[in-house]
C-alpha atoms as a PDB file:
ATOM      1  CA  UNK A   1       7.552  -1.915 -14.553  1.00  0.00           C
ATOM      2  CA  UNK A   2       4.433  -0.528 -11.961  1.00  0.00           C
ATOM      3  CA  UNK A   3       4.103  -2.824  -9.373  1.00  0.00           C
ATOM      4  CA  UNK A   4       0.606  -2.152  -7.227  1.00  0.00           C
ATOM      5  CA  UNK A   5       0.542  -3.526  -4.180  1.00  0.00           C
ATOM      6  CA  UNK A   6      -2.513  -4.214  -2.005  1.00  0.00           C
ATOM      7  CA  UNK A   7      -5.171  -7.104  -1.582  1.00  0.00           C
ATOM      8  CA  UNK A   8      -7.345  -8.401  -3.846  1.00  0.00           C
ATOM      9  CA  UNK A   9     -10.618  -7.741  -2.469  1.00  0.00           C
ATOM     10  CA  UNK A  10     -10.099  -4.091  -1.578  1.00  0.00           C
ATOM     11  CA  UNK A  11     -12.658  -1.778  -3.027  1.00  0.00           C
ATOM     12  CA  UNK A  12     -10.000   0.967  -3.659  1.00  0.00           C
ATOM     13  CA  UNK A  13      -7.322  -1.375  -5.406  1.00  0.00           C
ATOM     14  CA  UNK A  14     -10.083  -3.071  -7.646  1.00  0.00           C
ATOM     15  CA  UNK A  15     -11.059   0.481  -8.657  1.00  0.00           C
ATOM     16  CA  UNK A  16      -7.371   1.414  -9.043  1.00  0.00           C
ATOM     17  CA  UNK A  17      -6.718  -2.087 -11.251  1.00  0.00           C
ATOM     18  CA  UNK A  18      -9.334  -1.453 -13.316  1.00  0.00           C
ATOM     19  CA  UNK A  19      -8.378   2.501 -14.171  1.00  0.00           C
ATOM     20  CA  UNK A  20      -4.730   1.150 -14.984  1.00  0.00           C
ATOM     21  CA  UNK A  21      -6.029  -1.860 -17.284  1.00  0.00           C
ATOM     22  CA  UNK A  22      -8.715   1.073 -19.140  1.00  0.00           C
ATOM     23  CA  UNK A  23      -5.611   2.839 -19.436  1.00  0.00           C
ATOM     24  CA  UNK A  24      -3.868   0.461 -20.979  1.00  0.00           C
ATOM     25  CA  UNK A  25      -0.883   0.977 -18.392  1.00  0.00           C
ATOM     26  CA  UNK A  26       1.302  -2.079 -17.638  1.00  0.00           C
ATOM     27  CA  UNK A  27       1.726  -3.172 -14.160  1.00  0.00           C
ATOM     28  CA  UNK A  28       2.220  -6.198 -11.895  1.00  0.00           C
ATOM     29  CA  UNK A  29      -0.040  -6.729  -8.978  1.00  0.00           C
ATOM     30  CA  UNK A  30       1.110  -7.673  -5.768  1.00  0.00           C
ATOM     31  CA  UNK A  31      -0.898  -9.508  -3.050  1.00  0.00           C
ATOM     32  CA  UNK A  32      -0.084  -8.867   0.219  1.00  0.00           C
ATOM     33  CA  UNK A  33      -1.424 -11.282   1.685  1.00  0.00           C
ATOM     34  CA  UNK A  34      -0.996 -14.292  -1.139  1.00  0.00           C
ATOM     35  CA  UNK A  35       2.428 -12.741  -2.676  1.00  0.00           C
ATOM     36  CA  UNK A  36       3.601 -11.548   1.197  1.00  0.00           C
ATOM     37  CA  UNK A  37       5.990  -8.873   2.032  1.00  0.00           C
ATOM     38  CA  UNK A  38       9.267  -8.235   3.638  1.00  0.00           C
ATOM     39  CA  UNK A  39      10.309  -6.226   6.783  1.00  0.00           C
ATOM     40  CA  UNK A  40      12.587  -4.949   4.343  1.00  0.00           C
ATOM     41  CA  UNK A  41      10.272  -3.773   1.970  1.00  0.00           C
ATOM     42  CA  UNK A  42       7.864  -2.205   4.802  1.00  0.00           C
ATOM     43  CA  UNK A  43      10.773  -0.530   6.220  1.00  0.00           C
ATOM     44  CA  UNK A  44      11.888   0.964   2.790  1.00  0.00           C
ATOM     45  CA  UNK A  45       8.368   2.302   2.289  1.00  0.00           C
ATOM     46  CA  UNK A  46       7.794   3.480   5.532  1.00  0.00           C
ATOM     47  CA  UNK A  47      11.092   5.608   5.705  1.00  0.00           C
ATOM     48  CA  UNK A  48       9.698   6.870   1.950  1.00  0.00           C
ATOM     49  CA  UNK A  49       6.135   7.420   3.202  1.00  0.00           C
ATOM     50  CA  UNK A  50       6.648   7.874   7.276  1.00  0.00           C
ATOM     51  CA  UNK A  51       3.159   7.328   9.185  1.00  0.00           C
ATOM     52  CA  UNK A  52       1.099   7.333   5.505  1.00  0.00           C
ATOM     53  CA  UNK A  53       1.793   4.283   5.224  1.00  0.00           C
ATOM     54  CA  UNK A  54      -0.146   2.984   8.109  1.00  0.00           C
ATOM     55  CA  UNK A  55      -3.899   2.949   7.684  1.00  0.00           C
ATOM     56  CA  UNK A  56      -5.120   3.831  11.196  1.00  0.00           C
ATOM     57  CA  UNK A  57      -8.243   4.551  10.166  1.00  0.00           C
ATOM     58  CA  UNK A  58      -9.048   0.062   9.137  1.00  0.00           C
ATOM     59  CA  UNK A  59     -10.556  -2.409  11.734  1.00  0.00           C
ATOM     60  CA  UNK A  60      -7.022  -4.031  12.014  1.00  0.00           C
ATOM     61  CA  UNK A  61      -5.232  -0.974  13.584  1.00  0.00           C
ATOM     62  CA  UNK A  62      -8.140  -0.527  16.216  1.00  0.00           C
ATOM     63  CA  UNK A  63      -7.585  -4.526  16.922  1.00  0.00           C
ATOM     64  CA  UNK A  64      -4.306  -3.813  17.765  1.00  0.00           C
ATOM     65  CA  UNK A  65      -3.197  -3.275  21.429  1.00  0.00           C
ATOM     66  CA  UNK A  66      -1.482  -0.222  22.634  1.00  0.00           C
ATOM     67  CA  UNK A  67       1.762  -1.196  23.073  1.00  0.00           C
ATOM     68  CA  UNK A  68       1.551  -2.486  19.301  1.00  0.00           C
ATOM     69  CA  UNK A  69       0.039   1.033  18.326  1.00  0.00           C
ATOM     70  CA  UNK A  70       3.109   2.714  20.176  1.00  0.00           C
ATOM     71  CA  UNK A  71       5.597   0.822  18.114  1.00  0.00           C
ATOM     72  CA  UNK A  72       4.063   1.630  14.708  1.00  0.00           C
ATOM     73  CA  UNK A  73       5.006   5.186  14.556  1.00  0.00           C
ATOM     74  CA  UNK A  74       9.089   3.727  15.629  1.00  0.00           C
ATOM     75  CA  UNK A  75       9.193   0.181  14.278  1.00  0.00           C
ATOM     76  CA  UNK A  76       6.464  -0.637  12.060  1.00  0.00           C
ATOM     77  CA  UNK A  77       8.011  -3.319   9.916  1.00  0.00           C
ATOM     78  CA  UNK A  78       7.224  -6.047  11.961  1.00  0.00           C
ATOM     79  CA  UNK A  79       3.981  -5.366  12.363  1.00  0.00           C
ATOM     80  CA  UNK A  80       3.157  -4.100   8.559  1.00  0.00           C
ATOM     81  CA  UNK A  81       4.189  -8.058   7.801  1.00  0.00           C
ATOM     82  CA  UNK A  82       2.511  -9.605   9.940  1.00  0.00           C
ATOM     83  CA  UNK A  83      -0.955  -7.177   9.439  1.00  0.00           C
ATOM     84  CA  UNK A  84      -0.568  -6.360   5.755  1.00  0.00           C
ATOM     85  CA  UNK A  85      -4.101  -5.113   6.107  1.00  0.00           C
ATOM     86  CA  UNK A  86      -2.390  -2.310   7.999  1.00  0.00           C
ATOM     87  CA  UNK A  87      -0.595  -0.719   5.278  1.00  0.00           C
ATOM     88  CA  UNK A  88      -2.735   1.746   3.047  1.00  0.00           C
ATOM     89  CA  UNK A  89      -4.105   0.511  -0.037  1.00  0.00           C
ATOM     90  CA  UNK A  90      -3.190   0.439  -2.891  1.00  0.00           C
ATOM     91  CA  UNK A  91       0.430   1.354  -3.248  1.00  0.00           C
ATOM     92  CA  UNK A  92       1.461   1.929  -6.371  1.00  0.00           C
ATOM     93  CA  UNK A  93       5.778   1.708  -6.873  1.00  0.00           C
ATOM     94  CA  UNK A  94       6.358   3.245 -10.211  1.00  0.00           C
ATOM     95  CA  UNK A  95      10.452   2.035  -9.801  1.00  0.00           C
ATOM     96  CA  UNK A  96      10.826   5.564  -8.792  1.00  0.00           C
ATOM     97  CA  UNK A  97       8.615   6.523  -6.307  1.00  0.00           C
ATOM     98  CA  UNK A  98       5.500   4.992  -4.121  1.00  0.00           C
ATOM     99  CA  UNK A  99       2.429   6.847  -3.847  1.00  0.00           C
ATOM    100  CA  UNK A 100      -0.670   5.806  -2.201  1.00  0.00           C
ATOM    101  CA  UNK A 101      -4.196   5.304  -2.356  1.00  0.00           C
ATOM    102  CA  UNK A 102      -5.785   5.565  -5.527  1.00  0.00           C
ATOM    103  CA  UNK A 103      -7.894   8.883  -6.726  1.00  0.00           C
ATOM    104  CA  UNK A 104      -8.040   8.760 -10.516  1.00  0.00           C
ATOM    105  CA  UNK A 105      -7.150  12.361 -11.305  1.00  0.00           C
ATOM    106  CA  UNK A 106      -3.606  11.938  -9.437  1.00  0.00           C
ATOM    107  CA  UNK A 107      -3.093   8.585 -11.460  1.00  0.00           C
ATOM    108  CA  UNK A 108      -4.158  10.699 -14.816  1.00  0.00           C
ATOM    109  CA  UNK A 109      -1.284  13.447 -13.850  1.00  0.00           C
ATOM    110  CA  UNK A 110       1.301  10.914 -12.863  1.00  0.00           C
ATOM    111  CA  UNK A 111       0.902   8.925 -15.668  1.00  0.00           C
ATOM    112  CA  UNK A 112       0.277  12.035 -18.443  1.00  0.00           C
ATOM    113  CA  UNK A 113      -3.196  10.162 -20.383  1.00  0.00           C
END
């Protein structure tokens, strides 16, 4: 089963919701922040994904203070869990593989419609 992973009121994971459910592809949606996540989970993805997976481009990672930008590119679990809004939405776990962000033509080829 997909499992997409991000937060509910993110412009790229509504738009990535609705291409799976025009689709008609199956998939469970996780919510960060209501659902919550593991440091076991963040750690899996980020050895998957390496520095991807952090989204240093949102407000949250430019809230953060140096010392907690230092850690992310060494230890980011801690902080992925306790700033979901850090990790880079959506992410998509197809029970094989994670891929992120959403751009419909990459969904189209991994998914063969």
């Amino acid at each position: 089963m997909n499992t997409l992973y991000g937060i509910k009121n993110c412009d790229t994971v509504k738009k990535a919701r609705k291409w799976l459910d025009d689709q008609g592809i199956s998939y469970q949606f996780h919510d960060f922040r209501a659902d919550g996540l593991t440091e076991t989970q963040a750690q899996s993805w980020f050895e998957e994904l390496g520095c991807a997976l952090i989204n240093k481009r949102s407000t949250t990672w430019k809230q953060l203070t140096a010392d907690q930008q230092a850690q992310a590119p060494t230890n980011p679990a801690p902080l992925l869990v306790e700033f979901p809004t850090l990790i880079k939405r959506p992410l998509l776990d197809t029970g094989s593989k994670r891929h992120l962000g959403f751009k419909a033509d990459h969904y189209q080829a991994l998914f063969n419609t």
